[in-house]
Protein backbone atom coordinates (compact mmCIF):
# COMPACT_ATOMS: atom_id res chain seq x y z
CA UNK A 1 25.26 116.17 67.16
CA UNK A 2 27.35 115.69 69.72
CA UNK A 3 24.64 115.12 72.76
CA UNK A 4 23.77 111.54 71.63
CA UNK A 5 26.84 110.61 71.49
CA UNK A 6 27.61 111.77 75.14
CA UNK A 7 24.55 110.03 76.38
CA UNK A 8 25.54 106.62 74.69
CA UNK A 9 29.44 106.90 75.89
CA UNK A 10 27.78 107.37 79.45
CA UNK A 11 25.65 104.51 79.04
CA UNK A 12 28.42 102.58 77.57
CA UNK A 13 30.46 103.31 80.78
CA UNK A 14 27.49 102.57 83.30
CA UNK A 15 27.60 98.88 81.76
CA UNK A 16 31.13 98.68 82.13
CA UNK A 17 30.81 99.65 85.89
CA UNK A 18 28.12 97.24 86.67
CA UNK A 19 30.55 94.34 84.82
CA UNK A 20 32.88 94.69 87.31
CA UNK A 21 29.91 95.24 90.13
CA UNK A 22 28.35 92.04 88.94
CA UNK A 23 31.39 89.93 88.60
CA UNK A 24 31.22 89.75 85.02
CA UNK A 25 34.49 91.54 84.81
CA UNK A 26 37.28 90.82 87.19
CA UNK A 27 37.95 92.40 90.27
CA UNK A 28 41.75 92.43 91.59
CA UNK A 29 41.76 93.01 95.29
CA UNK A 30 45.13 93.70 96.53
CA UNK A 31 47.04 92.66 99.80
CA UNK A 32 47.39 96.04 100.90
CA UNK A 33 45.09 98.67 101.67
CA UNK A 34 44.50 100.83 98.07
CA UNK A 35 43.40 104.69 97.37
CA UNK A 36 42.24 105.50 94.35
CA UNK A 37 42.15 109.65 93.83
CA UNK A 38 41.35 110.94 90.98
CA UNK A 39 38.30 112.93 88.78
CA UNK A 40 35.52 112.56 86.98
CA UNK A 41 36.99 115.05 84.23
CA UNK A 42 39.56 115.15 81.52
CA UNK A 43 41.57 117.96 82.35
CA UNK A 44 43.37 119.16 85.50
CA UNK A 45 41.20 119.82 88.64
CA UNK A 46 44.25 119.17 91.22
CA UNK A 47 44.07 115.35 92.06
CA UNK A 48 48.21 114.63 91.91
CA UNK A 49 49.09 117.19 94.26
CA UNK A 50 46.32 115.82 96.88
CA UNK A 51 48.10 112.44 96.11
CA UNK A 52 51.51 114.29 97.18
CA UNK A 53 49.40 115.65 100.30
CA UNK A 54 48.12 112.23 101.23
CA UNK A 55 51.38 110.38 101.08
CA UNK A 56 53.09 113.38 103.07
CA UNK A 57 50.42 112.72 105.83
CA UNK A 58 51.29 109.16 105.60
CA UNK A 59 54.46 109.14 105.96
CA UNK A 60 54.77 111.73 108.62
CA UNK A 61 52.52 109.28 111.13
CA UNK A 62 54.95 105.75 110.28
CA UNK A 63 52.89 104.45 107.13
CA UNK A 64 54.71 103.68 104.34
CA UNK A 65 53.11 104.78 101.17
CA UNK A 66 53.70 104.14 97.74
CA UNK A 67 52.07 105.79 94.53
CA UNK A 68 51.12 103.92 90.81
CA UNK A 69 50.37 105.82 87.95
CA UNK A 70 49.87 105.08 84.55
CA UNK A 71 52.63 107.25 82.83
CA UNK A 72 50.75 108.92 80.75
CA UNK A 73 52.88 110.77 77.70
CA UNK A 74 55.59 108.34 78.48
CA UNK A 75 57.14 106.25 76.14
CA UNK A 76 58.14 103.52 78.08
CA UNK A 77 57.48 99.83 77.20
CA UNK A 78 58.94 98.08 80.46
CA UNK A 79 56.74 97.50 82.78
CA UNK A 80 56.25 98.01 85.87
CA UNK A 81 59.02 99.94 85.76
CA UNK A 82 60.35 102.54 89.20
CA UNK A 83 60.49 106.08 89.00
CA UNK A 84 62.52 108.29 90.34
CA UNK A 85 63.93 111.92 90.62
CA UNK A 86 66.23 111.34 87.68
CA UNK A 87 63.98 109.51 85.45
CA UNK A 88 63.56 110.91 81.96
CA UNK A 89 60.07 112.44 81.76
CA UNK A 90 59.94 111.86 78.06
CA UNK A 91 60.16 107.39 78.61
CA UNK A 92 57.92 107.63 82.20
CA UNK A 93 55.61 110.53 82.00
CA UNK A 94 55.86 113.88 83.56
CA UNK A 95 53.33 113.54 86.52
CA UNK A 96 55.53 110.13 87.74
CA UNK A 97 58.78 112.26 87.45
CA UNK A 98 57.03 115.72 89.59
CA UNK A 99 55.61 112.94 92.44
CA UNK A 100 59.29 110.91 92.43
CA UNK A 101 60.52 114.41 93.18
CA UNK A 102 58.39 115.80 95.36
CA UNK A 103 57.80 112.05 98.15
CA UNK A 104 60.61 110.02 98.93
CA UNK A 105 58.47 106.97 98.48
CA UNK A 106 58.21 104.21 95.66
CA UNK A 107 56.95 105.57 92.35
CA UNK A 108 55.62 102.86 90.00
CA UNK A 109 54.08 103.25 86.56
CA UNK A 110 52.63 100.63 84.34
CA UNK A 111 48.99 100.64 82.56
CA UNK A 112 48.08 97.93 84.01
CA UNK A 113 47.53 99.20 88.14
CA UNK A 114 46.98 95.81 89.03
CA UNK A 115 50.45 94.59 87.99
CA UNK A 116 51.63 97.45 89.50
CA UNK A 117 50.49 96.95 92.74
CA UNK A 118 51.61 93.21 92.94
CA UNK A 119 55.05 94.59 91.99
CA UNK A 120 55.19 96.45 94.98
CA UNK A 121 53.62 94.25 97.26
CA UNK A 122 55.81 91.45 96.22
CA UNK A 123 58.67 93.58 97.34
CA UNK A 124 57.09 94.65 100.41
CA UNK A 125 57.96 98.47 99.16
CA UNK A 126 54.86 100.06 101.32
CA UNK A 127 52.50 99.67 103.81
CA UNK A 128 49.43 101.73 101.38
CA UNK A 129 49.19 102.35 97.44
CA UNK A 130 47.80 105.40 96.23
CA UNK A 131 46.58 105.24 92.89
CA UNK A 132 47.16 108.65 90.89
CA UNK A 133 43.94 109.19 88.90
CA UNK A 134 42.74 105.17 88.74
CA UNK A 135 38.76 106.08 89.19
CA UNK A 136 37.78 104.59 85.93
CA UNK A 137 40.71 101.75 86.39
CA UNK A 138 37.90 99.36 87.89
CA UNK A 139 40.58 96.01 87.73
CA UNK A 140 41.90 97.45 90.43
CA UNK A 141 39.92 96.54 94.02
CA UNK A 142 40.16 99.48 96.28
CA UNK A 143 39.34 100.63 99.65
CA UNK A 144 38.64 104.01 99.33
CA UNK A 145 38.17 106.55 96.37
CA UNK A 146 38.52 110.24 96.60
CA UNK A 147 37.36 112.45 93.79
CA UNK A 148 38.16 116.31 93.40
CA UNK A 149 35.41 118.21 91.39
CA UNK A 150 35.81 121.98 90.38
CA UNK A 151 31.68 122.69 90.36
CA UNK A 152 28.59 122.19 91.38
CA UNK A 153 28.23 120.48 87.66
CA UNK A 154 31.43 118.84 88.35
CA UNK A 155 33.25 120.18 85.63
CA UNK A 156 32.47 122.29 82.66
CA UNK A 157 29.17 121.98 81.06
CA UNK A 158 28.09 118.67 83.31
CA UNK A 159 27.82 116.77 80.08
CA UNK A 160 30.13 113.62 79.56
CA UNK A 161 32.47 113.11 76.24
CA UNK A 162 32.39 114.09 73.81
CA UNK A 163 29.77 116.63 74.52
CA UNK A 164 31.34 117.90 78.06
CA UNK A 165 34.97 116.80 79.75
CA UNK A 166 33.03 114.58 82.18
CA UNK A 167 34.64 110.51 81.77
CA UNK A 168 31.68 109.55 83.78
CA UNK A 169 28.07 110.75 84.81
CA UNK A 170 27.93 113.08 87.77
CA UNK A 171 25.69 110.34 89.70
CA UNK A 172 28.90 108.56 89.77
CA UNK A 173 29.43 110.49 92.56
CA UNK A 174 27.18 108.48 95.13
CA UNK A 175 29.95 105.89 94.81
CA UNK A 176 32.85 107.65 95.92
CA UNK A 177 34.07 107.47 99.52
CA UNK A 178 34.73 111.48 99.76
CA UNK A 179 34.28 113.88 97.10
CA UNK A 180 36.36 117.53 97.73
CA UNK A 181 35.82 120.52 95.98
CA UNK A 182 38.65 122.59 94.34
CA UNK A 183 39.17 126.44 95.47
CA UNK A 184 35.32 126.74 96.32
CA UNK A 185 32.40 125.17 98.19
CA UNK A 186 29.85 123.19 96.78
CA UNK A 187 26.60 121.75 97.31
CA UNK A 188 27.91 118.72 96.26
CA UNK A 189 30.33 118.02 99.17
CA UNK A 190 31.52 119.76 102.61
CA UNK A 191 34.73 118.25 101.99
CA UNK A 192 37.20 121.35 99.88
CA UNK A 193 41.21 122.00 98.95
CA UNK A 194 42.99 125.06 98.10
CA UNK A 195 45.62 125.20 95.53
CA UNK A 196 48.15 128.01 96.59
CA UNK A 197 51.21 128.97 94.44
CA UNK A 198 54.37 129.21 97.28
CA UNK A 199 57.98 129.61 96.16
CA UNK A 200 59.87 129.75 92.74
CA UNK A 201 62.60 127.44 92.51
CA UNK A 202 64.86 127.99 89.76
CA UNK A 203 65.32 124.99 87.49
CA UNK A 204 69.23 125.14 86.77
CA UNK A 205 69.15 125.68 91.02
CA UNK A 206 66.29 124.61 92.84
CA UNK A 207 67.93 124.96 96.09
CA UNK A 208 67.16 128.92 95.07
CA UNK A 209 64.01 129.82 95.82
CA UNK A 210 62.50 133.70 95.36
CA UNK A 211 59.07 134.39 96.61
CA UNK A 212 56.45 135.50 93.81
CA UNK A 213 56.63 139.01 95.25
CA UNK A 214 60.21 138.80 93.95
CA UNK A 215 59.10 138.99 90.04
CA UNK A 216 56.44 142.44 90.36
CA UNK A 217 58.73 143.94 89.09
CA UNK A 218 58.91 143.27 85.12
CA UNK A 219 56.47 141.43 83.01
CA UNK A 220 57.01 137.45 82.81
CA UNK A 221 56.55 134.84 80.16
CA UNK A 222 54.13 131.94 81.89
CA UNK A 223 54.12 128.83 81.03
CA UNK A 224 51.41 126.21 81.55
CA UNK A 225 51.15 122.43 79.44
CA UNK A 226 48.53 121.59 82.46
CA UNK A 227 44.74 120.35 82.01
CA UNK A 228 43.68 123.53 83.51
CA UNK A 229 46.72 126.37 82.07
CA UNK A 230 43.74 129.06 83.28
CA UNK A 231 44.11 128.14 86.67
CA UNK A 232 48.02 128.50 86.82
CA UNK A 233 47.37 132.03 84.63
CA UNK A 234 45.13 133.15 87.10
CA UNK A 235 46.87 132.13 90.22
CA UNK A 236 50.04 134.11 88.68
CA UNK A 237 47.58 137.60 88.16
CA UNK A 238 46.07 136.91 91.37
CA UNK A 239 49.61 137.43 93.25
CA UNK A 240 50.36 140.62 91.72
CA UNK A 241 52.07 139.47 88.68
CA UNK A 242 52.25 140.33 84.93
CA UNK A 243 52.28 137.53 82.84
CA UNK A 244 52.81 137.04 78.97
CA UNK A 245 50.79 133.41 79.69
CA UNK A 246 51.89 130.86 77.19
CA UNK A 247 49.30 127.44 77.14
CA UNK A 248 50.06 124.58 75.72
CA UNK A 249 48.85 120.89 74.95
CA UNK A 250 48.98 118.95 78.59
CA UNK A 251 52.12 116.77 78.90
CA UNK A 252 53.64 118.43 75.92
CA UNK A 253 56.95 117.80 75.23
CA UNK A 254 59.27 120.76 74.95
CA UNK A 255 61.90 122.02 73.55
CA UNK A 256 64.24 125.08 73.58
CA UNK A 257 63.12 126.76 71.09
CA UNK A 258 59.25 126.81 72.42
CA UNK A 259 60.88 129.02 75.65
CA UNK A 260 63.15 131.07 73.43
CA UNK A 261 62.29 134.74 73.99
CA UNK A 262 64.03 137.96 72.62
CA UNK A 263 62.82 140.34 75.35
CA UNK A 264 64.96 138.79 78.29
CA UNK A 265 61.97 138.35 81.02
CA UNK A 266 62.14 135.39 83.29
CA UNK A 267 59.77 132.07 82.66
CA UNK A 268 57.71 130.81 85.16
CA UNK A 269 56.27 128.00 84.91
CA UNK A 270 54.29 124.75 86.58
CA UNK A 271 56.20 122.24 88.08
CA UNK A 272 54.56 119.41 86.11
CA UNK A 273 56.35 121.41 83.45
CA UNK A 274 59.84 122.06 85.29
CA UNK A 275 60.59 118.44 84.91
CA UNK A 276 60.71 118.37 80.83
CA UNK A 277 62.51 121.50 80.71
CA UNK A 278 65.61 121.16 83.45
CA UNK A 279 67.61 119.69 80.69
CA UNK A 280 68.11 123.39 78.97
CA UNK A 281 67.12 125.57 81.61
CA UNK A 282 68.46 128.75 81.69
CA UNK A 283 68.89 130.58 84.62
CA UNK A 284 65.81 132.84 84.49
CA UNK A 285 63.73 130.06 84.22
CA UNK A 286 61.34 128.99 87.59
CA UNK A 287 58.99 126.45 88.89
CA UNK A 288 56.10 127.99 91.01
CA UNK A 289 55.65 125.43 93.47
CA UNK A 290 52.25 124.59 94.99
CA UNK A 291 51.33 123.93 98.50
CA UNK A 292 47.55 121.99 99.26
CA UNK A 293 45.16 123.36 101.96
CA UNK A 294 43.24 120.47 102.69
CA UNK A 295 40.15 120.49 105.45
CA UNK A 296 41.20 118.32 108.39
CA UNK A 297 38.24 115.98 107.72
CA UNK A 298 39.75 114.38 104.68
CA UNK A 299 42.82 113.15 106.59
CA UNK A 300 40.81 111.93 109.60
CA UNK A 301 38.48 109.70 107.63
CA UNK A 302 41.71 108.26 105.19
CA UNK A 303 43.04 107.09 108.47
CA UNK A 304 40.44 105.90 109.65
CA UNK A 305 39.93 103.77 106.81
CA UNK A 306 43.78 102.04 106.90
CA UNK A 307 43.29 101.75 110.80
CA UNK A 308 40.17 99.58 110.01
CA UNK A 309 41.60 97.76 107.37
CA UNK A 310 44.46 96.83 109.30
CA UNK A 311 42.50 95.67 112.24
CA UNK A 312 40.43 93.45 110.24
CA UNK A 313 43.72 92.20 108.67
């Protein structure tokens, strides 16, 4: 029932691609050189903490980079509207909060990317905007796309909604600048990242940090409202650790009593889920942070790409 459906949505966004392709739909090119990461999934598959990886590299060689996002699970009706490390998750989204955190460059959310992108080049904010997860945002002209995938079928079953998680076809692929595969190889690409859980930083203290080693010890409640809460779960039992795993919707918004347990045993959890839950930490509660391992080739042809753009003006 489902499989006809999948093939017309895919045909459905094919047309919509070749719109903007043909001119039929508008293309906004934007003063400033643009990366787009993102996936061809719903789900998680790791694309916001290659975006943090990206605009590290950046910044670390003189550019100036500066991330837009959608804010999705935000309430917010302002827009383009800055975020920062003391934004309220629940009005701008939890992924715009984590980033805001995590870079000390502009944050700007706003559904429409191409308003957000003119906001910051009006204000001369950045030297490069990295879109966080605009693939299927096609408005928005860019210079190079970068797409993580998690499988030789990209994700899951291969099939597109509402038969598989895929937003688009795999051929969609062809298109993409550099496609990097998640915590394996793959035929599809030479181009991979690693995911590796690092530190726990304790919410009410985040200047504490324990190494995962630190919690062998005695059983722990993990929690996960993530695309992909398996892959947290498993990096957790893959350091030694034994979890009491908790999943929930992704972006959920929490509250106490979801991380009230009788038993006393510290929570760990993401930090795309730290940021909601700061408010009434208590002081067993910790955010396994995540470090990217990212094959040198990636940086050297994102470079590449802003040093041409800029010598062709």
């Amino acid at each position: 029932m489902m499989f006809p459906l999948s093939l017309l949505y895919s045909a459905v966004m094919t047309l919509r691609r070749e719109a903007y392709e043909s001119g039929l739909l508008k293309t906004h090119r934007i003063e400033l050189p643009v990366i787009v990461v993102g996936n061809l999934s719903v789900g998680g598959t790791g694309k916001t903490p290659l975006v943090i990886w990206i605009a590290n590299q950046l910044a670390r060689r003189g550019i100036r980079p500066a991330v837009i996002s959608r804010g999705y699970g935000g309430r917010a009706t302002d827009f383009p509207m800055l975020v920062d490390a003391s934004s309220p998750p629940a009005l701008t989204g939890d992924e715009p909060v984590m980033i805001a955190r995590k870079l000390g460059c502009p944050v700007v959310i706003d559904p429409d990317r191409v308003a957000a992108a003119n906001w910051l080049v009006e204000r001369k904010l950045c030297d490069v905007i990295i879109s966080d997860d605009g693939l299927q945002h096609l408005a928005l002209g860019r210079d190079l796309e970068l797409a993580v995938i998690t499988s030789d079928r990209v994700a899951g079953n291969g099939f597109c909604l509402p038969a598989g998680p895929l937003r688009e076809s795999a051929g969609r692929l062809k298109s993409i600048d550099i496609v990097i595969s998640r915590n394996q190889h793959s035929r599809l690409t030479t181009h991979f990242m690693n995911l590796l859980s690092g530190e726990c930083a304790r919410l009410d203290n985040p200047a504490m940090r324990l190494p995962l080693s630190a919690f062998w010890k005695t059983p722990v409640h993990a929690i996960a409202g993530i695309g992909n809460p398996d892959s947290f779960f498993n990096s957790l039992r893959v350091a030694g650790l034994e979890i009491i795993q908790h999943a929930f919707p992704d972006h959920y918004d929490y509250t106490p009593a979801d991380l009230s347990f009788a038993d006393g045993f510290p929570v760990l959890m993401t930090e795309k889920d730290a940021v909601k839950c700061t408010q009434f930490a208590k002081r067993d509660f910790w955010a396994v942070t995540v470090s990217v391992e990212v094959d040198e080739g990636i940086l050297e042809l994102v470079m590449n790409k802003i040093m041409e753009l800029n010598a062709n003006g």
